[in-house]
PDB file of N, CA and C in Angstrom:
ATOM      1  N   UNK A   1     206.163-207.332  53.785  1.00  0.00           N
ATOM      2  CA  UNK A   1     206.264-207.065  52.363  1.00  0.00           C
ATOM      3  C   UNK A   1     204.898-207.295  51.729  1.00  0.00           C
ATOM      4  N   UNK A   2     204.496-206.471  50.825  1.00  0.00           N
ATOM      5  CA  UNK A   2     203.083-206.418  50.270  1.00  0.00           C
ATOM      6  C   UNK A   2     203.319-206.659  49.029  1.00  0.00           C
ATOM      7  N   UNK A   3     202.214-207.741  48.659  1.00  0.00           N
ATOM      8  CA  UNK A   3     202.351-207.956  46.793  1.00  0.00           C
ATOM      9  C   UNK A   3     201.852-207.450  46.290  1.00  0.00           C
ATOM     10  N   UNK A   4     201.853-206.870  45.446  1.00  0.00           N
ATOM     11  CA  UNK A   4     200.667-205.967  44.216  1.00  0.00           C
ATOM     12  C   UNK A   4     199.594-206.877  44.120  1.00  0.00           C
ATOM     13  N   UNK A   5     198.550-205.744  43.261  1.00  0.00           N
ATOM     14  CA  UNK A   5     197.599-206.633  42.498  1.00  0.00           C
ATOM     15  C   UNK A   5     197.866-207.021  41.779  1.00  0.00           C
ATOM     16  N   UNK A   6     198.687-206.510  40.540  1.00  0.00           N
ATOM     17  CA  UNK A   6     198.972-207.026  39.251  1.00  0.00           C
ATOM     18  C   UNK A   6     199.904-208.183  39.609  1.00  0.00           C
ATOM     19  N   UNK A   7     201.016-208.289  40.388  1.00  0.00           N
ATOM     20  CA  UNK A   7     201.614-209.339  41.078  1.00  0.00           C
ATOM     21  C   UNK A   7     200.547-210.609  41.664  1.00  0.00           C
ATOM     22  N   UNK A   8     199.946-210.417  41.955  1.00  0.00           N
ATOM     23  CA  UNK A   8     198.839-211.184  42.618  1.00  0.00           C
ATOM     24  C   UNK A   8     197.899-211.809  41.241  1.00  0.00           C
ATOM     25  N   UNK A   9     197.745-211.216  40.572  1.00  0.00           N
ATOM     26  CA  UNK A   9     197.151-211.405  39.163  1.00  0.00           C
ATOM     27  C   UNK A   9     197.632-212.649  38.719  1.00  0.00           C
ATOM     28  N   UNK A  10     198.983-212.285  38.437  1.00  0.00           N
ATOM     29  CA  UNK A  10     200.067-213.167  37.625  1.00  0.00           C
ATOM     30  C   UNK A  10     200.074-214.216  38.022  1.00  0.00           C
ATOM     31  N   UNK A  11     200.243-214.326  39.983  1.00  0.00           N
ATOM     32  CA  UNK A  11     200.693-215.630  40.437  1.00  0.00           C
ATOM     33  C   UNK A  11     199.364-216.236  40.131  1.00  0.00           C
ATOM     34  N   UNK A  12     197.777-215.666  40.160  1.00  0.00           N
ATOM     35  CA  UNK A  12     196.695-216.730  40.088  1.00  0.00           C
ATOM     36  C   UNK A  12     196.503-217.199  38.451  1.00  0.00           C
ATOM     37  N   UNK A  13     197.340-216.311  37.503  1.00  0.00           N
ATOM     38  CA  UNK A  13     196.821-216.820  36.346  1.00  0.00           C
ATOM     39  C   UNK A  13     197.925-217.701  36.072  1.00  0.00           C
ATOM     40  N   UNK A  14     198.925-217.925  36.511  1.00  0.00           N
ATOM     41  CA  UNK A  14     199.698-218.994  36.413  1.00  0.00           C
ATOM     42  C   UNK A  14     199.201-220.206  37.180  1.00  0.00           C
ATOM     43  N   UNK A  15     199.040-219.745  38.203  1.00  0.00           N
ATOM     44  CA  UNK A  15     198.468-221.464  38.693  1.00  0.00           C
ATOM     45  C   UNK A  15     197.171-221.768  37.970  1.00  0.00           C
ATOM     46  N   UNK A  16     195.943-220.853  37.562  1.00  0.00           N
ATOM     47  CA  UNK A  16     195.199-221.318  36.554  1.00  0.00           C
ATOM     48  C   UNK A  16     195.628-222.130  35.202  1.00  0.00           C
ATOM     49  N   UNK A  17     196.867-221.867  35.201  1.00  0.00           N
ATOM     50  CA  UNK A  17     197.641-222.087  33.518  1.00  0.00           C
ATOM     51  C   UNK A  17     197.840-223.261  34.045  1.00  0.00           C
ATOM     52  N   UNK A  18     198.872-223.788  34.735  1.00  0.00           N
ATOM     53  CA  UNK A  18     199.197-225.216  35.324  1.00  0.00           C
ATOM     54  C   UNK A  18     198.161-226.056  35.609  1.00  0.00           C
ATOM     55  N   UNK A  19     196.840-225.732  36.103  1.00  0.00           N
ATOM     56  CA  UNK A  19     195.660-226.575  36.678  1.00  0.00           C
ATOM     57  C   UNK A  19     195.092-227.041  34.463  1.00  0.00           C
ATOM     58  N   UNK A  20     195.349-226.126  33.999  1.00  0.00           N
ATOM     59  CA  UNK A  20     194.482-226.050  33.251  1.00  0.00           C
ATOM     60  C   UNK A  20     195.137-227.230  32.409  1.00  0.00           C
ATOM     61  N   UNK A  21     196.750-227.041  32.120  1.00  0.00           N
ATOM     62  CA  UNK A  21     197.665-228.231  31.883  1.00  0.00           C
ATOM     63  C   UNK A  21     197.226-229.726  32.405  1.00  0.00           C
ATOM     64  N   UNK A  22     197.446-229.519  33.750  1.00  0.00           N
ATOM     65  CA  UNK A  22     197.203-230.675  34.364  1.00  0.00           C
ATOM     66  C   UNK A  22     195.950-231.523  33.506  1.00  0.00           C
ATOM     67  N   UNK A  23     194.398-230.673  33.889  1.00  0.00           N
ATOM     68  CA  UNK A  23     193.599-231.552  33.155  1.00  0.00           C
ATOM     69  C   UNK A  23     193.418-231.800  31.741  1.00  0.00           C
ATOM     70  N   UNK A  24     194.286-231.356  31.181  1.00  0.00           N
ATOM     71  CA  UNK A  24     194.066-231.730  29.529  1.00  0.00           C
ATOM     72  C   UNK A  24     194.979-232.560  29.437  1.00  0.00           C
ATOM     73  N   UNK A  25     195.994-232.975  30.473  1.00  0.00           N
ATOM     74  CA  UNK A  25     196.458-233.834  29.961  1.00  0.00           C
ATOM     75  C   UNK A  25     196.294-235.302  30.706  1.00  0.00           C
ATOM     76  N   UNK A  26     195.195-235.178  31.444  1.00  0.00           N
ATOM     77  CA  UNK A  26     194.392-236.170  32.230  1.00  0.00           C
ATOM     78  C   UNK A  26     193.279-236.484  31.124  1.00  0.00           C
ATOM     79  N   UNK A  27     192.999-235.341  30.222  1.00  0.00           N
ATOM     80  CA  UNK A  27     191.903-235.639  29.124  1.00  0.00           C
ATOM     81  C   UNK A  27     192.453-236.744  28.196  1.00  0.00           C
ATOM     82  N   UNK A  28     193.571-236.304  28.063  1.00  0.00           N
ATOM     83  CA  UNK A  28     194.256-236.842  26.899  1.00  0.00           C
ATOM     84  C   UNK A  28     194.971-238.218  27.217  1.00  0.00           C
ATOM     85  N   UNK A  29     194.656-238.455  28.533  1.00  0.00           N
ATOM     86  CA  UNK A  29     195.640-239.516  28.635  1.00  0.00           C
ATOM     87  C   UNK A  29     194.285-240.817  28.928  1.00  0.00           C
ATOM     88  N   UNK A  30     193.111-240.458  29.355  1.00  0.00           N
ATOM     89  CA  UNK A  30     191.859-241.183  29.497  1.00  0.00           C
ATOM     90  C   UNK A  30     191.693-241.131  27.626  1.00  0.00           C
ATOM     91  N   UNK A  31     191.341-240.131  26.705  1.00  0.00           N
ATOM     92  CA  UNK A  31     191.220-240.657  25.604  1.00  0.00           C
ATOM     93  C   UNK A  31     192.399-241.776  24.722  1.00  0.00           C
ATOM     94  N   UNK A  32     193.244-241.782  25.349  1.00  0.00           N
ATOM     95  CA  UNK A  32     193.785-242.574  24.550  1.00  0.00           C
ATOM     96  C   UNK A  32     193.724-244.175  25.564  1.00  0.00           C
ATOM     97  N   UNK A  33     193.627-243.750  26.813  1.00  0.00           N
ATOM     98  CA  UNK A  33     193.210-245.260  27.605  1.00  0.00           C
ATOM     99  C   UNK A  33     192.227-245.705  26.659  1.00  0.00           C
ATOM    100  N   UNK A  34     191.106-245.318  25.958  1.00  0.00           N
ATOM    101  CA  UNK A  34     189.436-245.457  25.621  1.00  0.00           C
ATOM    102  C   UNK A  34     189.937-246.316  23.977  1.00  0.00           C
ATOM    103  N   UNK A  35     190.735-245.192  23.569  1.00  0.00           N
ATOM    104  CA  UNK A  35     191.482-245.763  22.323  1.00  0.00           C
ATOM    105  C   UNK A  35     192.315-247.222  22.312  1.00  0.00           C
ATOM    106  N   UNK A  36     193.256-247.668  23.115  1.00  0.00           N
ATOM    107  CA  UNK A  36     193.555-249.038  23.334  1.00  0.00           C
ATOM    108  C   UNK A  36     192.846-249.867  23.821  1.00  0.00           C
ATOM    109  N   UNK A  37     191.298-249.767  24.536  1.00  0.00           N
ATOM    110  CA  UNK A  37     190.455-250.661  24.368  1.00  0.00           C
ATOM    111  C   UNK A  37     189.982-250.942  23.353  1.00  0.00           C
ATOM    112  N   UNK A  38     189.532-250.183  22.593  1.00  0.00           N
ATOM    113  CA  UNK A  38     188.757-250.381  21.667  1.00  0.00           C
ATOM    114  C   UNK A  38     189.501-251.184  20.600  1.00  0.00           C
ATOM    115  N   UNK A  39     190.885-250.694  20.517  1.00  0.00           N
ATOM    116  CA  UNK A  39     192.265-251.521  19.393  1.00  0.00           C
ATOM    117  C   UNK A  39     192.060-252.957  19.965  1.00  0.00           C
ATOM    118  N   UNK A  40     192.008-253.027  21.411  1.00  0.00           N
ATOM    119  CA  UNK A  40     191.826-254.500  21.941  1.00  0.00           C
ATOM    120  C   UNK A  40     190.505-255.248  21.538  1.00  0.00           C
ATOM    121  N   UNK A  41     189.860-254.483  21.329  1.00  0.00           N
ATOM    122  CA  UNK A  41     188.649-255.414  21.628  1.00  0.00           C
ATOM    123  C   UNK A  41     188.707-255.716  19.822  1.00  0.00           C
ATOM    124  N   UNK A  42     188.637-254.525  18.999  1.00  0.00           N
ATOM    125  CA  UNK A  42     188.458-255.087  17.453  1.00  0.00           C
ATOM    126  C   UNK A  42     189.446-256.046  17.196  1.00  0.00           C
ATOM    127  N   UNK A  43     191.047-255.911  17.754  1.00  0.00           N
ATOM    128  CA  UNK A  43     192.097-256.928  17.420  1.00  0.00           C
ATOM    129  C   UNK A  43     191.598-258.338  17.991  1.00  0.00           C
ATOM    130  N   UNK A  44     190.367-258.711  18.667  1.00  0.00           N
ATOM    131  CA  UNK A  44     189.817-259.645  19.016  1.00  0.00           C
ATOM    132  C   UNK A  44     189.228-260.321  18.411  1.00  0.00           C
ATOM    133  N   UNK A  45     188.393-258.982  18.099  1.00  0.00           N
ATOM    134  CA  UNK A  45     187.058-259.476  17.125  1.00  0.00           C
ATOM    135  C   UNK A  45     187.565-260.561  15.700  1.00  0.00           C
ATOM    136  N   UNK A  46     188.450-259.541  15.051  1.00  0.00           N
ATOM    137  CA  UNK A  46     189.686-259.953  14.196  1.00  0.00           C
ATOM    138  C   UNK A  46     190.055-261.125  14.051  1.00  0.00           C
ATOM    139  N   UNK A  47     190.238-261.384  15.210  1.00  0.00           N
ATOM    140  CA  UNK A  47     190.738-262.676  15.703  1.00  0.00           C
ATOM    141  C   UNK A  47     189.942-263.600  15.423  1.00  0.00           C
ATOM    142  N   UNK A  48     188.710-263.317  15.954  1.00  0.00           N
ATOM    143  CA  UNK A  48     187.957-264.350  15.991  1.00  0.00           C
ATOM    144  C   UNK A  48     187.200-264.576  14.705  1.00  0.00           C
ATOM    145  N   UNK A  49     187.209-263.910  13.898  1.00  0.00           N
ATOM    146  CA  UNK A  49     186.634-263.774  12.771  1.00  0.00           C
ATOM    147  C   UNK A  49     187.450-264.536  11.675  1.00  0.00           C
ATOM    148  N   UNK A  50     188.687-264.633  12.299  1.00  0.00           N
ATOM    149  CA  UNK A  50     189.688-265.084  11.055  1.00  0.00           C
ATOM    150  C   UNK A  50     189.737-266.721  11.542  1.00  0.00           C
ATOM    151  N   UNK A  51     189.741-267.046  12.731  1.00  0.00           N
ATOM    152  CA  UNK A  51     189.445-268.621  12.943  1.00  0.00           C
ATOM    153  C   UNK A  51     187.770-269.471  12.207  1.00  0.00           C
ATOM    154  N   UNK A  52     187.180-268.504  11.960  1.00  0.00           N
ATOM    155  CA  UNK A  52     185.845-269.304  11.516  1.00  0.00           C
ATOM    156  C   UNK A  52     186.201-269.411  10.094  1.00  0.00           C
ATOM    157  N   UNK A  53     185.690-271.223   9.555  1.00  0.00           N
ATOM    158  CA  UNK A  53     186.258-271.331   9.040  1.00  0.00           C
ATOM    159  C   UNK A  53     184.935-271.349   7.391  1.00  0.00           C
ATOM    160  N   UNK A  54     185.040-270.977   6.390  1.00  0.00           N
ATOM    161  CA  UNK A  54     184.102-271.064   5.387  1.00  0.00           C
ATOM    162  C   UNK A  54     183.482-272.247   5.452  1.00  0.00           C
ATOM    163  N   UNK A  55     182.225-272.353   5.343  1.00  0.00           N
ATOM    164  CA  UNK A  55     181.582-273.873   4.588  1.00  0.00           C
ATOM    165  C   UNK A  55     181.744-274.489   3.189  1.00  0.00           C
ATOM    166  N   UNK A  56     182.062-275.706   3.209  1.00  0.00           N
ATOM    167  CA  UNK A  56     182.862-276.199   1.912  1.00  0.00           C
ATOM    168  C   UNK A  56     181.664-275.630   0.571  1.00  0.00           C
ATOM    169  N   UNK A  57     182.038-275.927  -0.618  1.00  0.00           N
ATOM    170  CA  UNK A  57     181.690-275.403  -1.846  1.00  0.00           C
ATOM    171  C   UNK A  57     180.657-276.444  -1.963  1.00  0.00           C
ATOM    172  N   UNK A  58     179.320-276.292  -2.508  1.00  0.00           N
ATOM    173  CA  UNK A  58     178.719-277.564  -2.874  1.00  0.00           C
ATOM    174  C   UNK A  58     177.657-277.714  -1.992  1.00  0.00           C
ATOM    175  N   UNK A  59     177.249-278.631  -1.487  1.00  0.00           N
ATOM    176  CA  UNK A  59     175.811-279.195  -1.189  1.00  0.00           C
ATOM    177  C   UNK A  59     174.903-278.288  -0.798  1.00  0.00           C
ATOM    178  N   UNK A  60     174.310-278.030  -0.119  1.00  0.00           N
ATOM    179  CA  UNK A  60     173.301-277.384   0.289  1.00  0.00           C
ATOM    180  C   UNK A  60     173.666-276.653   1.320  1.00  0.00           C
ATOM    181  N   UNK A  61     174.895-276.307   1.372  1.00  0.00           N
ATOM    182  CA  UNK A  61     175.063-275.239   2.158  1.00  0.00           C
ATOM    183  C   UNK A  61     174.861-273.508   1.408  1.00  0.00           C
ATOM    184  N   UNK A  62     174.236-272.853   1.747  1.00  0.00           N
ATOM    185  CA  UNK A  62     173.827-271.188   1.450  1.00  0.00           C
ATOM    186  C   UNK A  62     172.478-271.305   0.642  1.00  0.00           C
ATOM    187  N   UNK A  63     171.919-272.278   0.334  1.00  0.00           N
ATOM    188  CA  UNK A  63     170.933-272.711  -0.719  1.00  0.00           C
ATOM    189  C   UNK A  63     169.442-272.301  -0.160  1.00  0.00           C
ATOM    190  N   UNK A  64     169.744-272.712   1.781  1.00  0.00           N
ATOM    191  CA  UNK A  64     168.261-271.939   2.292  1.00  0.00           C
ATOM    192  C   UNK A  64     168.197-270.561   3.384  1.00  0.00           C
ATOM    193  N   UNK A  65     167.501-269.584   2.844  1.00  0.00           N
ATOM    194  CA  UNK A  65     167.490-268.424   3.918  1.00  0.00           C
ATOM    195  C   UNK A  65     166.434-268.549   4.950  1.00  0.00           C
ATOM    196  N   UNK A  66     166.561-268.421   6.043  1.00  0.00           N
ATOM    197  CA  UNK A  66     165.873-268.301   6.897  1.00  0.00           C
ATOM    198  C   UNK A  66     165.085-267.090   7.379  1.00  0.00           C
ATOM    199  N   UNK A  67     164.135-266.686   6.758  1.00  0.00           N
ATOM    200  CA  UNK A  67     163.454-265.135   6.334  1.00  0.00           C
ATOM    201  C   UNK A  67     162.050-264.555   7.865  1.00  0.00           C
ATOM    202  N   UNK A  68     162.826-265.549   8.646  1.00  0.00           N
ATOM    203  CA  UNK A  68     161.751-265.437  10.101  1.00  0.00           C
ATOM    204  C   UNK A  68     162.322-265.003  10.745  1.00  0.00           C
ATOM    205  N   UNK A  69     162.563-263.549  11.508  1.00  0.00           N
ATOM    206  CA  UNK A  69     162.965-262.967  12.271  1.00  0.00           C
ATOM    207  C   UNK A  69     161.884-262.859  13.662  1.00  0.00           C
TER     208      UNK A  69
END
């Protein structure tokens, strides 16, 4: 039994269609891996930002800048 060309066509542009599926959704599934790091790492940062605690009101605390880089 012999397949056409146009038969032959079809079956390669379908498996092109499926390959092409496949990696976009390998794209899509690494961008959103990239995306929950990054939620991790700022929900950290967050974190850590909210434990430091202000320096009390008053003495000589903020009074000197240190302008030497």
């Amino acid at each position: 039994m012999e397949i056409s060309g146009s038969t032959n066509s079809l079956v390669a542009l379908g498996m092109a269609m499926s390959q092409a599926r496949v990696e976009s959704a390998m794209s899509v599934s690494a961008v959103k891996k990239g995306l929950d790091a990054q939620a991790a790492a700022a929900l950290s940062l967050i974190a850590t930002v909210q434990q430091v605690q202000p320096p009390a009101a008053g003495g000589d605390s903020g009074s000197q800048v240190d302008v030497i880089a």
